[in-house]
Protein backbone atom coordinates (compact mmCIF):
# COMPACT_ATOMS: atom_id res chain seq x y z
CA UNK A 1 -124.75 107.45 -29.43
CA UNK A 2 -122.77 104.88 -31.42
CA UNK A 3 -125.41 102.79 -33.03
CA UNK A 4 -125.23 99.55 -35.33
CA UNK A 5 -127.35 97.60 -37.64
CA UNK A 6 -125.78 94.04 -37.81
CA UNK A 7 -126.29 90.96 -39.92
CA UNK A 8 -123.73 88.20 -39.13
CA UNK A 9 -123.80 84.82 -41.32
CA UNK A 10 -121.95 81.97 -42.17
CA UNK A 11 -121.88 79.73 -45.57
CA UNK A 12 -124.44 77.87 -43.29
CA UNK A 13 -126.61 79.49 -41.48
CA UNK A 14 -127.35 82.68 -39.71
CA UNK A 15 -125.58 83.92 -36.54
CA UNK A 16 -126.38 87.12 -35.20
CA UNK A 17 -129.09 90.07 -36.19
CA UNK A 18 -129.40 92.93 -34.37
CA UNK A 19 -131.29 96.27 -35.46
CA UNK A 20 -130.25 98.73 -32.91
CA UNK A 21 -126.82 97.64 -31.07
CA UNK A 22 -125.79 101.13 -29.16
CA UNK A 23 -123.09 102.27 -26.83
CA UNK A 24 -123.68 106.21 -25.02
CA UNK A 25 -119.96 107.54 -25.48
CA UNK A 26 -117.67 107.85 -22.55
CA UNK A 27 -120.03 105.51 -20.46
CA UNK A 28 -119.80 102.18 -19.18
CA UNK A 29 -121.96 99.45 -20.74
CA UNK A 30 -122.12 95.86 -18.91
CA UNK A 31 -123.40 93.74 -21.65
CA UNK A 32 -124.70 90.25 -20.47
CA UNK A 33 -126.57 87.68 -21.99
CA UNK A 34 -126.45 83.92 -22.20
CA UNK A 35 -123.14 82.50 -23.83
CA UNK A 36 -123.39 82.16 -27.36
CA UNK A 37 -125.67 84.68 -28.43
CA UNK A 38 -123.90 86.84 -30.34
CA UNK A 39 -122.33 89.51 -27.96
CA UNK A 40 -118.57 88.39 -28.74
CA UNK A 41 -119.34 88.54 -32.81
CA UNK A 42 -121.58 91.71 -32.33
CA UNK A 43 -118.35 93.29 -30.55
CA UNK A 44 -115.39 91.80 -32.42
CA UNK A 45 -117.48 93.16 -35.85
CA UNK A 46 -117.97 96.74 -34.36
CA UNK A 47 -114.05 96.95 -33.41
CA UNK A 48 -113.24 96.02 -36.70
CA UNK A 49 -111.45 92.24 -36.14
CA UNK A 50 -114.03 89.96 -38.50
CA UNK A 51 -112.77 88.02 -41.32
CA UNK A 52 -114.90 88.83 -44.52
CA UNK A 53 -113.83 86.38 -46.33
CA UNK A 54 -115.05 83.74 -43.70
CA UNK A 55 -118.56 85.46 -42.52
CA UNK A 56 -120.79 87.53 -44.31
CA UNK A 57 -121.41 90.91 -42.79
CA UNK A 58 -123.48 94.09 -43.28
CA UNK A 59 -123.01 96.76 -40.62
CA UNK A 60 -124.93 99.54 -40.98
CA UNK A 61 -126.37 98.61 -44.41
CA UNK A 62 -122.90 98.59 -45.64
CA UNK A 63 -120.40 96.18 -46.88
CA UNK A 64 -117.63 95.21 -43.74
CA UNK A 65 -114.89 95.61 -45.95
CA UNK A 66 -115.97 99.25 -46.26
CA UNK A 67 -116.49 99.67 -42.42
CA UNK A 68 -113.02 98.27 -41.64
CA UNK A 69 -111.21 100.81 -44.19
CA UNK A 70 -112.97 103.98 -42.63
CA UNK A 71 -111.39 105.96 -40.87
CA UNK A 72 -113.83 105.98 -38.12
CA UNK A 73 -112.78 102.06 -37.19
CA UNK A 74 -109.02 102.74 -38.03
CA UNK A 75 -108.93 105.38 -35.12
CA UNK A 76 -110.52 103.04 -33.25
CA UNK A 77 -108.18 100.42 -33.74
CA UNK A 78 -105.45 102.72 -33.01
CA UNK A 79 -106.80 104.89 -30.11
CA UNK A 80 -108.82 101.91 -28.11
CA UNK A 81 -108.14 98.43 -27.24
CA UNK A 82 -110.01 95.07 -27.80
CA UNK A 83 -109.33 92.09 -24.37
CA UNK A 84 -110.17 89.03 -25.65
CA UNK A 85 -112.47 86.61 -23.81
CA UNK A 86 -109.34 83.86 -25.03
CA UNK A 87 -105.97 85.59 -23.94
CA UNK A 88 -104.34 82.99 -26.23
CA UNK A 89 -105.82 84.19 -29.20
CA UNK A 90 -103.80 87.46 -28.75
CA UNK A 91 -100.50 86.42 -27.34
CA UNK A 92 -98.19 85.64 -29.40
CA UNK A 93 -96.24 82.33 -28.54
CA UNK A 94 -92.36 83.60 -30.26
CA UNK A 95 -92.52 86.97 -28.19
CA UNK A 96 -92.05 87.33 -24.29
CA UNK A 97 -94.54 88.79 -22.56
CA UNK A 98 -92.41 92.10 -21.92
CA UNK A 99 -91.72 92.70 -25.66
CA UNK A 100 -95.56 92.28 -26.15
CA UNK A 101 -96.17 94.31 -24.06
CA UNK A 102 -93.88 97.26 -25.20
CA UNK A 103 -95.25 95.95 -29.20
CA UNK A 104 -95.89 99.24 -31.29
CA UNK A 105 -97.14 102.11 -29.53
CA UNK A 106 -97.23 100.85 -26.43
CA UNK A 107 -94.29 101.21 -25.76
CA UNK A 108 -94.49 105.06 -25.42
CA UNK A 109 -95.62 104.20 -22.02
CA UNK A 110 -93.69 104.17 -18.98
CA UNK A 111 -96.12 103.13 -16.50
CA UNK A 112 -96.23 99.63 -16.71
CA UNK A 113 -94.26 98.33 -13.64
CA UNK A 114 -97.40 99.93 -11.93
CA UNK A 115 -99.66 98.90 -14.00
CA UNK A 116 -98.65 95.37 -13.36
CA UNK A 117 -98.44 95.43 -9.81
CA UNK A 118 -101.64 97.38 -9.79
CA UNK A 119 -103.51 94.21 -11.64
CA UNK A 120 -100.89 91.46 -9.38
CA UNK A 121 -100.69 93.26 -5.81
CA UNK A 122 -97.43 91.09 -5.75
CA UNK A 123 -94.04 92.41 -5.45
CA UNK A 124 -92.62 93.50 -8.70
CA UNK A 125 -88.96 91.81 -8.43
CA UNK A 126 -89.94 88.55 -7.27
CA UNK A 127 -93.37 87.98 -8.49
CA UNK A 128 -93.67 89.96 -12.03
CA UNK A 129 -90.17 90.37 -13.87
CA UNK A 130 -89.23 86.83 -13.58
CA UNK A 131 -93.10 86.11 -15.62
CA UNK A 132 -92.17 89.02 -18.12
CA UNK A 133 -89.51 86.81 -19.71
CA UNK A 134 -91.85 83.69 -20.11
CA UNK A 135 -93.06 82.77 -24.18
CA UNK A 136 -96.57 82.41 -23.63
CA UNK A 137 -97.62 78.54 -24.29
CA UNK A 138 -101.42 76.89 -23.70
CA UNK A 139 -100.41 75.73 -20.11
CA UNK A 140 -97.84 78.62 -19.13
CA UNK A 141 -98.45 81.50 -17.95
CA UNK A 142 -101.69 80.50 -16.09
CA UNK A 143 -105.41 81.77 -18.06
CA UNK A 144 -105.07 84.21 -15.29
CA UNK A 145 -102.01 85.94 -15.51
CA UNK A 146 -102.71 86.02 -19.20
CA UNK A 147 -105.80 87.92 -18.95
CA UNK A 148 -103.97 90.33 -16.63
CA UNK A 149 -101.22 90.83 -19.15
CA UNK A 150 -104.02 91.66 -21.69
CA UNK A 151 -105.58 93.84 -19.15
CA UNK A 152 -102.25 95.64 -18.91
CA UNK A 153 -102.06 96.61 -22.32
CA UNK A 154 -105.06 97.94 -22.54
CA UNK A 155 -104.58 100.04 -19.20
CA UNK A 156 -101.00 101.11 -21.01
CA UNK A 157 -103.16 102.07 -24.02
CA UNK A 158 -105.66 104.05 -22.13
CA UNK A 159 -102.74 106.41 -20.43
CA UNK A 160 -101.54 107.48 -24.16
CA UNK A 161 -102.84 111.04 -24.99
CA UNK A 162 -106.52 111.47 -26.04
CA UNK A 163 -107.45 111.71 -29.04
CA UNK A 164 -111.30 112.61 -29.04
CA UNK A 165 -113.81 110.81 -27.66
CA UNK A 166 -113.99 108.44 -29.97
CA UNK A 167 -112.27 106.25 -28.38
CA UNK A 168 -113.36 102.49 -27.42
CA UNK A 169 -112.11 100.15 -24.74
CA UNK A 170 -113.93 96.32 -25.17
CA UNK A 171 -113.08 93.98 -22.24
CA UNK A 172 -114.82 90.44 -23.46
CA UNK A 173 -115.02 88.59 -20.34
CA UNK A 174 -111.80 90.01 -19.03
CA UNK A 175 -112.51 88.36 -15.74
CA UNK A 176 -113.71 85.18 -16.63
CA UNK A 177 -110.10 83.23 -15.45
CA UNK A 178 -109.79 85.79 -12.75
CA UNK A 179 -111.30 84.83 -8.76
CA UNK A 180 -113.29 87.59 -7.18
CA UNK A 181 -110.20 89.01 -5.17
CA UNK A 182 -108.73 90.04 -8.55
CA UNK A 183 -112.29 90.44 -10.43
CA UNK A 184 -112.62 93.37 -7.98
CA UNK A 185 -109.29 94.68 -8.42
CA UNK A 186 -110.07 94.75 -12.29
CA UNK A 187 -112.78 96.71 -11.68
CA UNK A 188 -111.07 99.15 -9.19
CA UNK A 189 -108.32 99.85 -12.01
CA UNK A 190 -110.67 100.47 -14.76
CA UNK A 191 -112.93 102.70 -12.80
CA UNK A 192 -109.82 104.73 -11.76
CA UNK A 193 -108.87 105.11 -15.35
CA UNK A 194 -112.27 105.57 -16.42
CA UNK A 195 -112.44 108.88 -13.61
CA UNK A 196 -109.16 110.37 -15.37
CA UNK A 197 -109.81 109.47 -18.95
CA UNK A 198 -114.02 108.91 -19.40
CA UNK A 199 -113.37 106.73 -22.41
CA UNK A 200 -116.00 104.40 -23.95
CA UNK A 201 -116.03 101.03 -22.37
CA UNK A 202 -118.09 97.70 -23.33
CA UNK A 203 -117.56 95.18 -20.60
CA UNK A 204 -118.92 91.82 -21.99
CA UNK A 205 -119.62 89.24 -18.93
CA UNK A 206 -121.56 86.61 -17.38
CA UNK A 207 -120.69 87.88 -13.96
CA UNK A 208 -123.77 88.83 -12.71
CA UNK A 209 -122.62 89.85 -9.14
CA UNK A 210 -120.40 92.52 -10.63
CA UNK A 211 -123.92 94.84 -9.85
CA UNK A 212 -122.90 93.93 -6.20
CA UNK A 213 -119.74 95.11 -6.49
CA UNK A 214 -120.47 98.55 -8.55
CA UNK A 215 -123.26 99.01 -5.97
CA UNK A 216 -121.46 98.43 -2.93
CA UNK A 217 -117.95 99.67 -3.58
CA UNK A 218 -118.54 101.92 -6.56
CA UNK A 219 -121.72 103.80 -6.34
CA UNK A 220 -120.30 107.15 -7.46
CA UNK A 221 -120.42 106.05 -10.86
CA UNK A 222 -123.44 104.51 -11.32
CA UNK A 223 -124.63 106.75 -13.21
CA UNK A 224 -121.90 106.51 -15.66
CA UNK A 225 -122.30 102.89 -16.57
CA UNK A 226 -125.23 101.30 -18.83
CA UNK A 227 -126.45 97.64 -17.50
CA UNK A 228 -127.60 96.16 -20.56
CA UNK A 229 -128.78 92.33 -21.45
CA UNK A 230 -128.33 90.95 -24.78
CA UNK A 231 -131.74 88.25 -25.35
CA UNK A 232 -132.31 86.18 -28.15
CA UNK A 233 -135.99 87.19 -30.22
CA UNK A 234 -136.36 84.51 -32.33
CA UNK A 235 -133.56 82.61 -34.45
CA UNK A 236 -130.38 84.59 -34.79
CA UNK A 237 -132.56 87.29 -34.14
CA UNK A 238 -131.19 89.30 -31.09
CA UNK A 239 -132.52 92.59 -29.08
CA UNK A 240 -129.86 94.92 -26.34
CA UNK A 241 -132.89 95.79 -23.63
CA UNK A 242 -132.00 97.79 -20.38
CA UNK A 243 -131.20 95.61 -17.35
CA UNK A 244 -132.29 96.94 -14.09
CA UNK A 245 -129.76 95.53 -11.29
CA UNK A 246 -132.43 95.95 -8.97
CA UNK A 247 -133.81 92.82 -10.56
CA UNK A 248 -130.51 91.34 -9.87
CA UNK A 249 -130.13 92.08 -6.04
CA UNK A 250 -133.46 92.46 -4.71
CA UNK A 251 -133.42 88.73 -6.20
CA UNK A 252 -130.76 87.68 -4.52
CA UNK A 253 -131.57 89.60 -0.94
CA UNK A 254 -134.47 87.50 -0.84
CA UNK A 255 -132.63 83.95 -1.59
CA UNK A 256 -132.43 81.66 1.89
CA UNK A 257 -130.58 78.48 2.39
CA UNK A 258 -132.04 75.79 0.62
CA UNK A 259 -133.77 73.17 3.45
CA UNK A 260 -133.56 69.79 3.16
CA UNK A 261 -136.65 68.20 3.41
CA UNK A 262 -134.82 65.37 6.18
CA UNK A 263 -133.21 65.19 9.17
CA UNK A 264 -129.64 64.51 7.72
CA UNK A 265 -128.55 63.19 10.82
CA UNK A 266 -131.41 60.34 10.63
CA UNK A 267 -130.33 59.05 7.49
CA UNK A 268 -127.43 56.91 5.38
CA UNK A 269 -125.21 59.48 3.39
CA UNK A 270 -125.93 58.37 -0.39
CA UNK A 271 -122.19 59.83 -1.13
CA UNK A 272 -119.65 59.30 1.47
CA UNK A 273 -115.78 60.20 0.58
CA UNK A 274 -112.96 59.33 2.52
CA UNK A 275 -111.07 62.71 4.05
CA UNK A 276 -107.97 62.18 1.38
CA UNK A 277 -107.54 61.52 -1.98
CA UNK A 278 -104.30 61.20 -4.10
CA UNK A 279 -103.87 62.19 -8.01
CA UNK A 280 -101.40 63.50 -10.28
CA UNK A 281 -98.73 62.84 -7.22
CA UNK A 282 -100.74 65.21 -4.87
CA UNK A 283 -102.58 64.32 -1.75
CA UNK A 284 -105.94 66.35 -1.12
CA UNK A 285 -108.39 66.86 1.62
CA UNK A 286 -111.76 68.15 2.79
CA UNK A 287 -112.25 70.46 5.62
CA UNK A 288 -115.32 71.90 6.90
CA UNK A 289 -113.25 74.98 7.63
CA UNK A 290 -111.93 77.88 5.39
CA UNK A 291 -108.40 77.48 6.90
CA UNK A 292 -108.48 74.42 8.52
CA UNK A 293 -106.00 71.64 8.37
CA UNK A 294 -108.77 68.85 9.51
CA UNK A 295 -109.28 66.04 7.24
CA UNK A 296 -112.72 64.95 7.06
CA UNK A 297 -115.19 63.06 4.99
CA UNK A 298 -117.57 64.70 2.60
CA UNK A 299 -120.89 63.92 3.01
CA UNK A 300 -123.80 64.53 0.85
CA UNK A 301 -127.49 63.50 1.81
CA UNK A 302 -130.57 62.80 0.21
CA UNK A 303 -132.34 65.86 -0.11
CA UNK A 304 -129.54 67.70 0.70
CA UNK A 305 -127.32 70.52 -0.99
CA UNK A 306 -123.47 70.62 -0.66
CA UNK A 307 -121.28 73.33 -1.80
CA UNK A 308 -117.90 72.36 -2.28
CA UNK A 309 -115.36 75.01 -2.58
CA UNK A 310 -111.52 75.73 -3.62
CA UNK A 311 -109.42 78.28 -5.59
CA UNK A 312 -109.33 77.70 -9.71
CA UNK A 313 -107.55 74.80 -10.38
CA UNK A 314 -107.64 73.20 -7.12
CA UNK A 315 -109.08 70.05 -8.73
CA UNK A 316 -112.37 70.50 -7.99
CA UNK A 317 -113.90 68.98 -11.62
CA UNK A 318 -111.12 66.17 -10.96
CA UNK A 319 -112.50 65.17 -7.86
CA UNK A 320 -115.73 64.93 -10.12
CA UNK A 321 -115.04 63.19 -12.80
CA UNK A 322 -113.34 60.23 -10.12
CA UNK A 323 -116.84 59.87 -8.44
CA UNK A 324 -118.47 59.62 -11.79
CA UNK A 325 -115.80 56.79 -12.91
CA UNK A 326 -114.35 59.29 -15.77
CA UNK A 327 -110.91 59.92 -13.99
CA UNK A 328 -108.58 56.84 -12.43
CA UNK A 329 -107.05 58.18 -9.32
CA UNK A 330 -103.81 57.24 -7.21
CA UNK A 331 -106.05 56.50 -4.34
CA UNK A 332 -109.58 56.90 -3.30
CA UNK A 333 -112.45 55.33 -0.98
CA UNK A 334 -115.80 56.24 -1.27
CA UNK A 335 -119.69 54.45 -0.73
CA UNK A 336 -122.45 55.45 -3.45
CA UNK A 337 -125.97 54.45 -2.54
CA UNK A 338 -124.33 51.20 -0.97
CA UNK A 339 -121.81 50.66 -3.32
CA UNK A 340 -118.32 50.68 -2.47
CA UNK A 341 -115.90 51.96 -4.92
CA UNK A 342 -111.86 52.83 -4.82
CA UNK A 343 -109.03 53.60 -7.59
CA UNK A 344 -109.10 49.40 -8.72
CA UNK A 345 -112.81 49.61 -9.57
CA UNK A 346 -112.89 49.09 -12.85
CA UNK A 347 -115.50 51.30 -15.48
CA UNK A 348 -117.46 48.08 -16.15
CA UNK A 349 -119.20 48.98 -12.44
CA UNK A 350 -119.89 52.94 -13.21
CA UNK A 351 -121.29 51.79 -16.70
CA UNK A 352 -123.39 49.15 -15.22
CA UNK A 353 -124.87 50.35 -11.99
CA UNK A 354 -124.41 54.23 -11.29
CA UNK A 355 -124.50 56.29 -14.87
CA UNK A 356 -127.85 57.84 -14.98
CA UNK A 357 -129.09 55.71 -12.52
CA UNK A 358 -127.33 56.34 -9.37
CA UNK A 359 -125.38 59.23 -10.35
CA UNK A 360 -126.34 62.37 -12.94
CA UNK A 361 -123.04 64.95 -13.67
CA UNK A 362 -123.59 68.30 -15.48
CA UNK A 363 -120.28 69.18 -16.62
CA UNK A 364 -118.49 72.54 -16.27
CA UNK A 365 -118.85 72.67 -20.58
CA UNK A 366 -121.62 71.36 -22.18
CA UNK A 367 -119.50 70.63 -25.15
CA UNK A 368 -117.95 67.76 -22.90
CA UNK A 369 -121.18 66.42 -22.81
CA UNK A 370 -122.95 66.35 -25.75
CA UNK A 371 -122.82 65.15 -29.05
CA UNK A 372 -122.42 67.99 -30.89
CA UNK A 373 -123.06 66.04 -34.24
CA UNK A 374 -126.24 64.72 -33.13
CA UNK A 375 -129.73 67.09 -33.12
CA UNK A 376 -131.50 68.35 -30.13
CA UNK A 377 -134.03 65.00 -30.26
CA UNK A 378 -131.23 62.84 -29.84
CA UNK A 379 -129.96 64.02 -26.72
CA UNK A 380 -132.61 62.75 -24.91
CA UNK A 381 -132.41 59.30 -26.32
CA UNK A 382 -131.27 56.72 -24.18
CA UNK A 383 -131.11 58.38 -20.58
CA UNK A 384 -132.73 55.64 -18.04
CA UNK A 385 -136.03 56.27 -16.93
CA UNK A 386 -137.01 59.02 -19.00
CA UNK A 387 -139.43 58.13 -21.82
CA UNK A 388 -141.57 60.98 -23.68
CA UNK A 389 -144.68 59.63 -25.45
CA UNK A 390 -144.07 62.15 -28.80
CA UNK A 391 -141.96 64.95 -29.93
CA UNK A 392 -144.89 67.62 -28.17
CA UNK A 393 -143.85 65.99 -24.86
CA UNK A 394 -140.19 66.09 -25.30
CA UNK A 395 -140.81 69.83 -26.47
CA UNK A 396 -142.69 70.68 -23.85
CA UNK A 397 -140.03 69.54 -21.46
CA UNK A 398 -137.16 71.42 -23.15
CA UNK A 399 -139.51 74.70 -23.34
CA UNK A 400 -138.98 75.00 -19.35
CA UNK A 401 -135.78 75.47 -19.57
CA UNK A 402 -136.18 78.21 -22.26
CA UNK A 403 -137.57 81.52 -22.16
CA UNK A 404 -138.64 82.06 -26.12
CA UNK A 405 -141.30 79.31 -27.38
CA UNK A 406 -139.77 76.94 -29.45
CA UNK A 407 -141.37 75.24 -32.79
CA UNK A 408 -141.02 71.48 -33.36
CA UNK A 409 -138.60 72.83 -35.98
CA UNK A 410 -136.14 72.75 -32.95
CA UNK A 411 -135.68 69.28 -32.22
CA UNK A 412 -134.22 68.81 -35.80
CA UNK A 413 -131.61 71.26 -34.87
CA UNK A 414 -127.92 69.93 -35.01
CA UNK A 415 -126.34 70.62 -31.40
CA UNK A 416 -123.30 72.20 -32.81
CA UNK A 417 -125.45 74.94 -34.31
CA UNK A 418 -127.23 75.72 -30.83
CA UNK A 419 -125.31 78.73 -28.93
CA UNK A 420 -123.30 78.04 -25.52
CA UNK A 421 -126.22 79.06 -23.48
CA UNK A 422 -128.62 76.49 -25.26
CA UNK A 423 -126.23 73.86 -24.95
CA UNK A 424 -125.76 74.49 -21.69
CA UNK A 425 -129.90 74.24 -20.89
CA UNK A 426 -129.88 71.10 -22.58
CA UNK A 427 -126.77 69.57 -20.59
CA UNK A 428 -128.33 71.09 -17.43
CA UNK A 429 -131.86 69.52 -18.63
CA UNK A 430 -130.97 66.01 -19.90
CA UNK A 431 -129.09 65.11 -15.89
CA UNK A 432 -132.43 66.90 -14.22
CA UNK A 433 -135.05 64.72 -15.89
CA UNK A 434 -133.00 62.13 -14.53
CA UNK A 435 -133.84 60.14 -11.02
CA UNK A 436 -130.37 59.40 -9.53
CA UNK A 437 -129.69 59.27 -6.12
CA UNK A 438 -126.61 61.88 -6.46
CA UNK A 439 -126.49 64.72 -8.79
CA UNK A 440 -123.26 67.05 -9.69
CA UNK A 441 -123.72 70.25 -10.58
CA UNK A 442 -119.94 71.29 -12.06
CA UNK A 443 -120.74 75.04 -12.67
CA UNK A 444 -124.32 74.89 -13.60
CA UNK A 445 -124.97 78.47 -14.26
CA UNK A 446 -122.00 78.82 -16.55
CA UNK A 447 -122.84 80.88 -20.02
CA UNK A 448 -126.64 81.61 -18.65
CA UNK A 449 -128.89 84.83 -18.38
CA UNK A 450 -130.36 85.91 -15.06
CA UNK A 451 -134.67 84.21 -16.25
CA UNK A 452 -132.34 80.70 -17.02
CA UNK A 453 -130.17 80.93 -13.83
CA UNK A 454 -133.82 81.27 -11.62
CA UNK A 455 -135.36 78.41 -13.77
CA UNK A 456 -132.00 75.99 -13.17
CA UNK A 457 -132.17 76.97 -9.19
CA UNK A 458 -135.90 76.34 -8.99
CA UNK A 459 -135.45 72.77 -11.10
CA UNK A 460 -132.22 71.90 -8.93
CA UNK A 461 -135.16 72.39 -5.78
CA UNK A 462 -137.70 69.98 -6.91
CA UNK A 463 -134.91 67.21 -8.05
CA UNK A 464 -133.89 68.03 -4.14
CA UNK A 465 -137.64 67.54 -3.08
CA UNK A 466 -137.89 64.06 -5.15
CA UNK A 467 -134.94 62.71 -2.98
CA UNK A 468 -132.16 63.29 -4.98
CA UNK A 469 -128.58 64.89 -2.77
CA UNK A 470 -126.73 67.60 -4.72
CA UNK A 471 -122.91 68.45 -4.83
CA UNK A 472 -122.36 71.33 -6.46
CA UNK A 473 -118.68 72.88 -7.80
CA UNK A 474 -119.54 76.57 -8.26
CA UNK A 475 -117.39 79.82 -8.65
CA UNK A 476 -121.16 81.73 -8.32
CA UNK A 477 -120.25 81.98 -4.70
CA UNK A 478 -122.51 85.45 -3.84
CA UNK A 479 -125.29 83.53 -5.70
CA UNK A 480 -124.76 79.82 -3.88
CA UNK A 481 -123.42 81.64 -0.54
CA UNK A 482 -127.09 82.45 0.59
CA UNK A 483 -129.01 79.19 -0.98
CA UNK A 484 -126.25 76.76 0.79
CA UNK A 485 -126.33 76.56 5.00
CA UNK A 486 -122.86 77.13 6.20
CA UNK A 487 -122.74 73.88 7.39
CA UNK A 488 -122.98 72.66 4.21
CA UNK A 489 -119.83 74.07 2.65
CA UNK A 490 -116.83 71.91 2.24
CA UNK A 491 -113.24 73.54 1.21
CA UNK A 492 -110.78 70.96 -0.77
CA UNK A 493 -107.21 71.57 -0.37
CA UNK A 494 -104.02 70.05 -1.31
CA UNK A 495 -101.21 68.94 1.18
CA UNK A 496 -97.92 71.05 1.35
């Protein structure tokens, strides 16, 4: 068993403590755990890659710059591979993607035409040489294909010649950019490597439908892989605990549509968008079909939950942010609770009449929403409607959305300090105690564990049950497939 005692801190404050973080050698672990919470650092430190000039770190109750020199992590290094969860922090931008990936020893490996087409399923000629000569910039390749060219080094690294079984493959959110069509062939790949070559794997995600996948496509080697969940104790303070996937789909077998509480059909939409919409030069529509070509409006209801779906990058969180008045579009026509609004309405009318009064958005990253110099008390200042009589009531509030208690030392904290997932529970939290007549939900279960992800859906019901309609963006699709009736689903597409 590969075990480590961590202590992670900053000039600041502390970041991560774990007493017992442990990998069984030549198995699979699936780490999750809400975003933030130290599973990146806790990785990145064991594989060697932490600055210890910027962090203090003890590892095994010795100093990191002794850990890095041993010999233990430089085989590791050289042997094993590290994906980052950011394929941009790894590509470089003044080498081609080919001579990346032939950099060093990799390039004792003559497999990676198939590699690549393994990880594309495109022809090689017309679909992958032509993106082997690109210099990787923030907008070019796409996050995608830059994960996948990550994902092919460390697939070229795996086929070199074993050298004990020492040796450790880290994928940190290698899928995270990726749709479920290539998710699954990520997962195909590695598990047909892993079968040849049973090297040691730690596959960092949020994903939690990946059990479905492993379960239903993959049982065989079950018992090769390790779910694990990564939960926060107390502070910085961190525990690994087993994580049964039964609790993950037996869960989700039992989810049903969510019901609106009315008759849709007896009542005024409170959101009503016109079947096309024009931005950035492109015209889109909404269809009520997966491949239909029928514009239609989008309707959303009071009481009622609409899924609206697309690839990555569709424009999805566009189409958001022009209903909430944060994006000026080409053209647009749409009613809000009897307002009429279109790409001349100026911001004057959003600020005045709908912000957090007849619209609530929870955005995709909760950094876009909060003030990340402010503390956790002042992020509910302000918001219309919502007054708490003292800090206990406020606390009490926030502790819903949280499965630890929390002191009144909390609400002092400075937002910037809080992990991803905590962020995210307070973005999520400060639009829910809201009373609008429209909420959007832009990825609401992004960077949470599997306890917050059943608190959010149950909160998202009552706000539902007080009369407020729901349209929710959501890549979560095996999760918001059974809690959204078909005939709820909307699909945006783009002309031509």
């Amino acid at each position: 068993m590969m075990r480590y005692r961590l202590d992670i801190r900053s000039a600041e404050h502390a970041l991560v403590s774990i007493d017992d973080f442990h990998l069984a050698p030549q198995k699979i672990t699936v780490l999750f755990g809400e975003s933030g919470i130290g599973k990146t650092l806790i990785s990145q430190a064991v594989f060697g890659l932490l600055d210890a000039h910027e962090l203090e770190i003890s590892i095994n109750d010795q100093s990191y710059e002794s850990y890095v020199r041993s010999q233990t992590v430089r085989r590791m290094q050289a042997d094993g591979f590290f994906v980052f969860q950011e394929p941009s922090t790894h590509l470089n931008p003044l080498m081609t993607l080919d001579e990346q990936l032939n950099e060093g020893r990799l390039a004792k490996i003559g497999a990676q035409e198939e590699i690549l087409q393994a990880l594309w399923r495109q022809p090689f000629e017309t679909h992958i040489r032509p993106l082997l000569k690109v210099y990787p910039k923030p907008f070019r390749p796409s996050g995608g294909e830059k994960q996948r060219i990550l994902l092919a080094m460390a697939f070229k690294k795996w086929a070199l010649p074993a050298k004990g079984k020492d040796r450790l493959f880290i994928f940190d959110e290698p899928t995270g950019s990726l749709d479920n069509y290539y998710r699954n062939i990520f997962l195909q790949e590695l598990l047909k490597r892993y079968e040849q070559q049973p090297f040691t794997v730690l596959l960092i995600t949020h994903d939690y439908s990946m059990i479905s996948e492993f379960e239903q496509k993959h049982a065989r080697f079950l018992p090769h892989i390790d779910f694990k969940e990564l939960r926060r104790l107390d502070g910085a303070k961190t525990q690994l605990f087993d994580f049964k996937p039964g609790n993950y789909t037996d869960w989700l077998k039992r989810q049903r549509p969510i019901q609106s509480a009315a008759e849709a059909s007896d009542t005024v939409p409170v959101l009503q968008v016109a079947p096309t919409f024009k931005i950035f030069g492109k015209t889109f529509y909404f269809s009520k079909h997966p491949k239909g070509n029928r514009a239609e409006p989008l309707l959303v209801h009071r009481q009622e939950l609409v899924y609206l779906k697309a690839p990555s990058g569709m424009g999805k969180t566009t189409l958001a942010k022009i209903l909430a008045g944060l994006q000026k579009p080409e053209s647009v026509r749409f009613e809000l609770s009897g307002l009429s609004f279109d790409e001349t309405t100026e911001q004057k009318v959003w600020r005045k009449y709908v912000w957090g009064k007849k619209l609530a958005m929870v955005f995709q990253h909760a950094d876009e929403a909060l003030n990340l110099q402010a503390n956790v008390r002042d992020v509910f200042k302000g918001l219309p409607g919502v007054n708490f009589k003292d800090a206990g009531e406020l606390l009490q509030a926030i502790q819903e959305m949280f499965d630890q208690p929390l002191s009144p030392f909390f609400l002092n904290q400075k937002v910037a300090y809080l992990s991803g997932g905590q962020k995210q529970r307070l973005n999520l939290l400060r639009a829910l105690l809201l009373h609008p007549d429209l909420i959007i939900l832009d990825e609401p279960l992004n960077g949470l564990d599997f306890e917050s992800i059943r608190k959010v859906l149950e909160i998202i019901r009552r706000k539902m049950a007080a009369g407020s309609g729901v349209l929710l963006i959501s890549h979560n699709e095996e999760i918001f497939d059974r809690l959204v009736g078909r005939e709820n689903w909307y699909y945006l597409r783009a002309e031509g």
